[in-house]
C-alpha atoms as a PDB file:
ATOM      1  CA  UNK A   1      -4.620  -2.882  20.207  1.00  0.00           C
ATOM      2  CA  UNK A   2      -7.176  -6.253  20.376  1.00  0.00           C
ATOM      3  CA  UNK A   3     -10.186  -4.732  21.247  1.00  0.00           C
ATOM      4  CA  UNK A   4     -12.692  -7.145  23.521  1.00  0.00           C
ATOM      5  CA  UNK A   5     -16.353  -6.540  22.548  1.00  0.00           C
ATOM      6  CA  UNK A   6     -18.360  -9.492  24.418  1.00  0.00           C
ATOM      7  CA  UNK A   7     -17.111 -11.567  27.485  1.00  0.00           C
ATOM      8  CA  UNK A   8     -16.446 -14.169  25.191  1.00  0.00           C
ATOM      9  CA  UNK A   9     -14.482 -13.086  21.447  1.00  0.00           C
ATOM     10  CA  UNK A  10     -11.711 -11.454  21.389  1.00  0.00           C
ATOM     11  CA  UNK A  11     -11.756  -9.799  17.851  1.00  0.00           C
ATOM     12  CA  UNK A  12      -8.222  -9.223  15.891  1.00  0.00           C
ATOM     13  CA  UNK A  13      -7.069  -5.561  15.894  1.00  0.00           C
ATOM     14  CA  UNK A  14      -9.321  -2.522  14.445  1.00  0.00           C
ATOM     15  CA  UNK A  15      -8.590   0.669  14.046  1.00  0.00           C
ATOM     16  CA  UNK A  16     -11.374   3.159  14.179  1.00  0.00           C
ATOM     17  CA  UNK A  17     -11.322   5.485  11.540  1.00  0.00           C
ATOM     18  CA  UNK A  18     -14.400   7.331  11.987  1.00  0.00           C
ATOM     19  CA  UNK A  19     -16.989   7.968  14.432  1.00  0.00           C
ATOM     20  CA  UNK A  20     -20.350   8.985  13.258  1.00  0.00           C
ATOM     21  CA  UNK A  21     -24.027   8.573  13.725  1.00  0.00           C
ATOM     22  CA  UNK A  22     -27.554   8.659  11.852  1.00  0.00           C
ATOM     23  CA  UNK A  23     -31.367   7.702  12.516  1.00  0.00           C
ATOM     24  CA  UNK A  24     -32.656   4.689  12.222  1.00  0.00           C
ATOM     25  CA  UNK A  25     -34.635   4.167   9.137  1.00  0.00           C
ATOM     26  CA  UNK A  26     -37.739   4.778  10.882  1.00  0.00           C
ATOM     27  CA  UNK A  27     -36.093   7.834  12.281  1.00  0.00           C
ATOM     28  CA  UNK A  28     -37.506   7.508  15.541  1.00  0.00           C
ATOM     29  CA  UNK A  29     -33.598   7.221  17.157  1.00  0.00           C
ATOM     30  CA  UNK A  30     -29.918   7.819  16.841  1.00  0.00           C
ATOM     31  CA  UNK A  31     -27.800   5.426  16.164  1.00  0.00           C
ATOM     32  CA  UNK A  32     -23.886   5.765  16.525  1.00  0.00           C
ATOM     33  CA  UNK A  33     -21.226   3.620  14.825  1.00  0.00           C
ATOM     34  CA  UNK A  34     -17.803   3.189  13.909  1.00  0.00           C
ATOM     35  CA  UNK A  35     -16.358   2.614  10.701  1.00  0.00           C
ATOM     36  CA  UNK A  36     -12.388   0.637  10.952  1.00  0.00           C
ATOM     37  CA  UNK A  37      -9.861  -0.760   9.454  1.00  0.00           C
ATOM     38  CA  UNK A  38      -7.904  -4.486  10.109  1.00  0.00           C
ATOM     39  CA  UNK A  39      -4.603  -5.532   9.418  1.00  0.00           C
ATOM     40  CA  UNK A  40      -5.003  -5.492   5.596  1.00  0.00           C
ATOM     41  CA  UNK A  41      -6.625  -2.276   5.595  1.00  0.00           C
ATOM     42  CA  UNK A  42     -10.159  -3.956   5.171  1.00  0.00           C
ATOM     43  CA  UNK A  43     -13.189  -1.605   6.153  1.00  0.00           C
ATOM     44  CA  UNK A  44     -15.147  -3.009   8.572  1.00  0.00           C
ATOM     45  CA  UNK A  45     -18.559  -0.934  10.689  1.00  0.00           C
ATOM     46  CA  UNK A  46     -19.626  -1.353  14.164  1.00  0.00           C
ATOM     47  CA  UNK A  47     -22.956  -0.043  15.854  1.00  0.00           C
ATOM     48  CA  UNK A  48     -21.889   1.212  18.891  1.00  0.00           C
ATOM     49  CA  UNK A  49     -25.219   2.760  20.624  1.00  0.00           C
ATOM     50  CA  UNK A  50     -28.740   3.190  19.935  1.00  0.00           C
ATOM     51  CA  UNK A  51     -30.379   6.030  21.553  1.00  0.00           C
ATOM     52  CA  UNK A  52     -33.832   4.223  21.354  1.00  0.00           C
ATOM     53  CA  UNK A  53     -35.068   0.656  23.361  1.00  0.00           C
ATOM     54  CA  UNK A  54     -34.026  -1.529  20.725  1.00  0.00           C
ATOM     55  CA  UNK A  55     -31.124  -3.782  20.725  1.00  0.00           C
ATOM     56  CA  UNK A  56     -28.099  -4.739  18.878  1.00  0.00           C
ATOM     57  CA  UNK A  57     -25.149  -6.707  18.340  1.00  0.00           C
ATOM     58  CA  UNK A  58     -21.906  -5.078  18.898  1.00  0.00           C
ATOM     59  CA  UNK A  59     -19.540  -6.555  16.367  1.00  0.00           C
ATOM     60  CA  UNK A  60     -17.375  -5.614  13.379  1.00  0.00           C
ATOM     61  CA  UNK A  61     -19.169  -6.432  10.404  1.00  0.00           C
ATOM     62  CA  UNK A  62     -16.330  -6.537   6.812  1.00  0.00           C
ATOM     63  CA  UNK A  63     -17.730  -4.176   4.132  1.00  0.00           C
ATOM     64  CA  UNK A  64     -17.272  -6.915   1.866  1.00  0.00           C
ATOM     65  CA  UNK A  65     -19.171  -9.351   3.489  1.00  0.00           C
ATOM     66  CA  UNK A  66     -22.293  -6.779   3.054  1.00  0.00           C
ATOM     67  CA  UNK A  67     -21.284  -6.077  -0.208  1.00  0.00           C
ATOM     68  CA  UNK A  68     -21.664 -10.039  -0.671  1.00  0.00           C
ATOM     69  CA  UNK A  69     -24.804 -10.206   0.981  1.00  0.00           C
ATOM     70  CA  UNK A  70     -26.147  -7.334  -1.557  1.00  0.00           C
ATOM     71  CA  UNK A  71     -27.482  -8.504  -4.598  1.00  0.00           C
ATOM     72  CA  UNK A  72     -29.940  -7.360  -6.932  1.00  0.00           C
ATOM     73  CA  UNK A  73     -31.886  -4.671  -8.112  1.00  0.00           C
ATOM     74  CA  UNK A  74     -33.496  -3.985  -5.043  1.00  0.00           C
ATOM     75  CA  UNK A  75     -32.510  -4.437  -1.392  1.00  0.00           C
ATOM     76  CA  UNK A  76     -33.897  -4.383   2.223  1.00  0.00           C
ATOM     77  CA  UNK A  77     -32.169  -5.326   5.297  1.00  0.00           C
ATOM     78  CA  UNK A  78     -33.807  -9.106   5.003  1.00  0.00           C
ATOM     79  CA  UNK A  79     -30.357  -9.760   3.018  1.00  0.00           C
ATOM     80  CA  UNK A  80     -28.048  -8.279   6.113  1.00  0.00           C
ATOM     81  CA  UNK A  81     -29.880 -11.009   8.620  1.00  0.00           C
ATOM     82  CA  UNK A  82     -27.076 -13.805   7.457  1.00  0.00           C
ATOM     83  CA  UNK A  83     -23.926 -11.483   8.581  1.00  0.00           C
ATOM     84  CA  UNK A  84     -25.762 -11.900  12.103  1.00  0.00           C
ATOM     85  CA  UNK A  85     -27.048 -15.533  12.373  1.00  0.00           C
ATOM     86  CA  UNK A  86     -28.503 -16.454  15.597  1.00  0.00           C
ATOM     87  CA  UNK A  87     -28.356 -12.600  16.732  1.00  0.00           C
ATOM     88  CA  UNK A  88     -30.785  -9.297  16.930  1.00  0.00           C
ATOM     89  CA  UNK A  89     -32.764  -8.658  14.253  1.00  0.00           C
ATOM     90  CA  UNK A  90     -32.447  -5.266  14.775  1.00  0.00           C
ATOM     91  CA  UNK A  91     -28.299  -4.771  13.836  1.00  0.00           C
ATOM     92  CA  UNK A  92     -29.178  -5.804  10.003  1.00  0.00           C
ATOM     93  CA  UNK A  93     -31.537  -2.804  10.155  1.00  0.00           C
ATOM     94  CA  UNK A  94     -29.583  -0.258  11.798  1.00  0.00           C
ATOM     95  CA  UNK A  95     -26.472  -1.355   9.794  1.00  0.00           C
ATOM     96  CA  UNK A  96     -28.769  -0.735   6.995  1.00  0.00           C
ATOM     97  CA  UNK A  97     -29.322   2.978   8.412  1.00  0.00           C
ATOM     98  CA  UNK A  98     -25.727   3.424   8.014  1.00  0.00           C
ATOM     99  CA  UNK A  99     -25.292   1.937   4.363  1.00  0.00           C
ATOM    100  CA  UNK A 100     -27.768   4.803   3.711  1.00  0.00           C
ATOM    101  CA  UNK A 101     -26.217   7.431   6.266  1.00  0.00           C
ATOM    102  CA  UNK A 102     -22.922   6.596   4.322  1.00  0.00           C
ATOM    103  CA  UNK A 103     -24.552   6.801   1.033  1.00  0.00           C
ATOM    104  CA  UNK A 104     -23.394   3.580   0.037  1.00  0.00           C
ATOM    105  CA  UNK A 105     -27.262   2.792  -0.545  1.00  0.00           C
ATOM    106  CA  UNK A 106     -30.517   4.942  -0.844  1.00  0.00           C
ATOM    107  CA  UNK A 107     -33.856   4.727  -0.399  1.00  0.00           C
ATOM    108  CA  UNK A 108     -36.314   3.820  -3.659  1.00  0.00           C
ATOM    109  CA  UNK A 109     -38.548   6.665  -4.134  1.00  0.00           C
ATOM    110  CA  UNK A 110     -42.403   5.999  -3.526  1.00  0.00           C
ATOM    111  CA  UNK A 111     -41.002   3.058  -1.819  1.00  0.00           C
ATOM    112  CA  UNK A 112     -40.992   2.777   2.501  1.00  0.00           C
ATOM    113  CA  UNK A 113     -38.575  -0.122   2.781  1.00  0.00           C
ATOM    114  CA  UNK A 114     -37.128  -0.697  -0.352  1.00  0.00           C
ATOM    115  CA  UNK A 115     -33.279   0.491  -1.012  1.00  0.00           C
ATOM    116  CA  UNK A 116     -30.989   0.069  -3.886  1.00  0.00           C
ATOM    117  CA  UNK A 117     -27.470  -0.457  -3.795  1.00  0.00           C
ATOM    118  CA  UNK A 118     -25.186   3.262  -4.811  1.00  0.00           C
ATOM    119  CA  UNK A 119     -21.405   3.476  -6.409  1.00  0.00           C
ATOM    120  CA  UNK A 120     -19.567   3.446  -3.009  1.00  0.00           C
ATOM    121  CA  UNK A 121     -16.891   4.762  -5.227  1.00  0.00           C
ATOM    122  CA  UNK A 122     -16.508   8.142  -3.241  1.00  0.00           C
ATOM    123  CA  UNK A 123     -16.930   6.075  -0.033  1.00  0.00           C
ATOM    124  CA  UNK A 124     -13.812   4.196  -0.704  1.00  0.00           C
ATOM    125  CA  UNK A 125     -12.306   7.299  -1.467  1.00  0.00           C
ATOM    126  CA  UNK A 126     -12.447   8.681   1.757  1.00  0.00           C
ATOM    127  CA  UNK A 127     -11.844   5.581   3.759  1.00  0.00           C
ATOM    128  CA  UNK A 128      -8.748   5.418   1.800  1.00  0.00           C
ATOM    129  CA  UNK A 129      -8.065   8.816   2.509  1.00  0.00           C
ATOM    130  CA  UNK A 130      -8.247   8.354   6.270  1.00  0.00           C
ATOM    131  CA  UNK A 131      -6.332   5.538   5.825  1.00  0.00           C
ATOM    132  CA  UNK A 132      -3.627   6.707   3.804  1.00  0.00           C
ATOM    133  CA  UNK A 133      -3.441   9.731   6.958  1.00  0.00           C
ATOM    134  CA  UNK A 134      -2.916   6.987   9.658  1.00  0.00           C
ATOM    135  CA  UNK A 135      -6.213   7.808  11.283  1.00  0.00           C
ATOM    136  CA  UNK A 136      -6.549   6.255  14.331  1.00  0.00           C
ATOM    137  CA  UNK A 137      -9.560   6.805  16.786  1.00  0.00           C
ATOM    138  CA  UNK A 138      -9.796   3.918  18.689  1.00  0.00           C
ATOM    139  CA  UNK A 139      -8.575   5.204  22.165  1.00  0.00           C
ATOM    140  CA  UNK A 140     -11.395   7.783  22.014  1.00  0.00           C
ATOM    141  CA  UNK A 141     -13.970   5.034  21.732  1.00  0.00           C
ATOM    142  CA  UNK A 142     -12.653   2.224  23.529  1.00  0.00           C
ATOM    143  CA  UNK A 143     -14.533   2.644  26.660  1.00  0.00           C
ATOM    144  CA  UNK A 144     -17.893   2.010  24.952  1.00  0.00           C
ATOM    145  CA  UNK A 145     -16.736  -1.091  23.142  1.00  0.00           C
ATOM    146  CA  UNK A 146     -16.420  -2.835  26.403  1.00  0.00           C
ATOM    147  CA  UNK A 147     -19.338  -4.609  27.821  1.00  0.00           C
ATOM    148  CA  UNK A 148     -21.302  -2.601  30.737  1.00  0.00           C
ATOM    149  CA  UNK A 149     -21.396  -4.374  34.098  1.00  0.00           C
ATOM    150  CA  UNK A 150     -24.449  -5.800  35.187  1.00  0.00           C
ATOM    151  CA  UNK A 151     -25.399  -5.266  38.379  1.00  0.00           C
ATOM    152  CA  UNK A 152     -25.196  -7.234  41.370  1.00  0.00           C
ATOM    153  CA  UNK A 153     -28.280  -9.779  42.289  1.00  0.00           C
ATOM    154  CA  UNK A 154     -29.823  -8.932  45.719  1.00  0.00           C
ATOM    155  CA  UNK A 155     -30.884 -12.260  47.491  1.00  0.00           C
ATOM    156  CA  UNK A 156     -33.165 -12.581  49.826  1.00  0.00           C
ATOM    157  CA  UNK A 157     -31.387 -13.752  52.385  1.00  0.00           C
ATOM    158  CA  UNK A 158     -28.561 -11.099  52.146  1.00  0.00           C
ATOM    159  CA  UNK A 159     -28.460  -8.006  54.627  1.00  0.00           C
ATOM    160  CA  UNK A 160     -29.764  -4.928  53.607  1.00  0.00           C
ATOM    161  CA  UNK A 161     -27.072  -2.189  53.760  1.00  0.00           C
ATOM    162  CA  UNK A 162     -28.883   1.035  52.279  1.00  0.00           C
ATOM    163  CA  UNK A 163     -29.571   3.703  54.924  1.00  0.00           C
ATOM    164  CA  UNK A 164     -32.920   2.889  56.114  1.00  0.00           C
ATOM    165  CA  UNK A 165     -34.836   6.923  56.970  1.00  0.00           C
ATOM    166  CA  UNK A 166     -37.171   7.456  59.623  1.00  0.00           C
ATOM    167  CA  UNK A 167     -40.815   8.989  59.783  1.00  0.00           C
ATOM    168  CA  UNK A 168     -41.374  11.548  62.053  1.00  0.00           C
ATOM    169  CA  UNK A 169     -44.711  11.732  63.654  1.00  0.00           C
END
């Protein structure tokens, strides 16, 4: 199943293997996100809504490209901003969230927005394991992957059709 994110890319196929969601790391929303699988089994995420004002990109970011793009002792999202060139600043954050939510990084202690990197050991595990089961969620979810229309522009010059109410004196 190709699943069409933007008006523009159509991504190769994804599965979704899990559906989840977590604050932000401010905590002040909720954001919801998909974890799949391609072709070669490769786990990829997706943000898929944000509860709060802020926005995001909505495309399938490899696990091993943020692996790649996480080096060092200590992290912040700074690092994510490359998988999203060009984009919202945001997504590197909330992606971050769900590196944490995941527990494939956690937050330094004493420390507001500095993370280190965790084994994802027992991530891989179960993303294996969901895998290995054929677990396949994308026709739950594939309504909200697809873009929202916008609405129509009113001109000026165009008719107005809404029922138009009285005053009574």
């Amino acid at each position: 199943m190709n699943l069409e994110i933007n008006n523009t890319t159509a991504l190769p196929t994804h599965k979704v293997i899990k559906i989840a969601s977590c604050p932000t790391l401010s905590g002040t929303s909720e954001l919801s996100y998909y974890i799949g699988r391609d072709e070669q089994d490769e786990i990829l995420f997706l943000i898929s809504n944000n509860t709060g004002g802020g926005y995001f990109n909505k495309e399938w970011i490899a696990y091993k490209n943020v692996q790649a793009a996480l080096t060092g002792r200590t992290i912040s999202s700074i690092p994510l901003r490359q998988l999203f060139k060009g984009k919202s600043l945001n997504t590197s954050g909330f992606l971050l969230a769900v590196l944490v939510a995941e527990g494939l990084v956690e937050r330094v202690s004493g420390k507001k927005s500095v993370y280190r990197l965790c084994s994802d050991e027992s991530f891989l595990q179960a993303m294996s394991e969901l895998i290995a089961k054929e677990v396949d969620l994308t026709s739950e979810v594939i309504d909200n992957l697809q873009p929202k229309p916008s609405k129509q522009p009113v001109y000026p010059d165009t008719p107005d059709t809404r029922k138009k109410t009285t005053r009574r004196k």
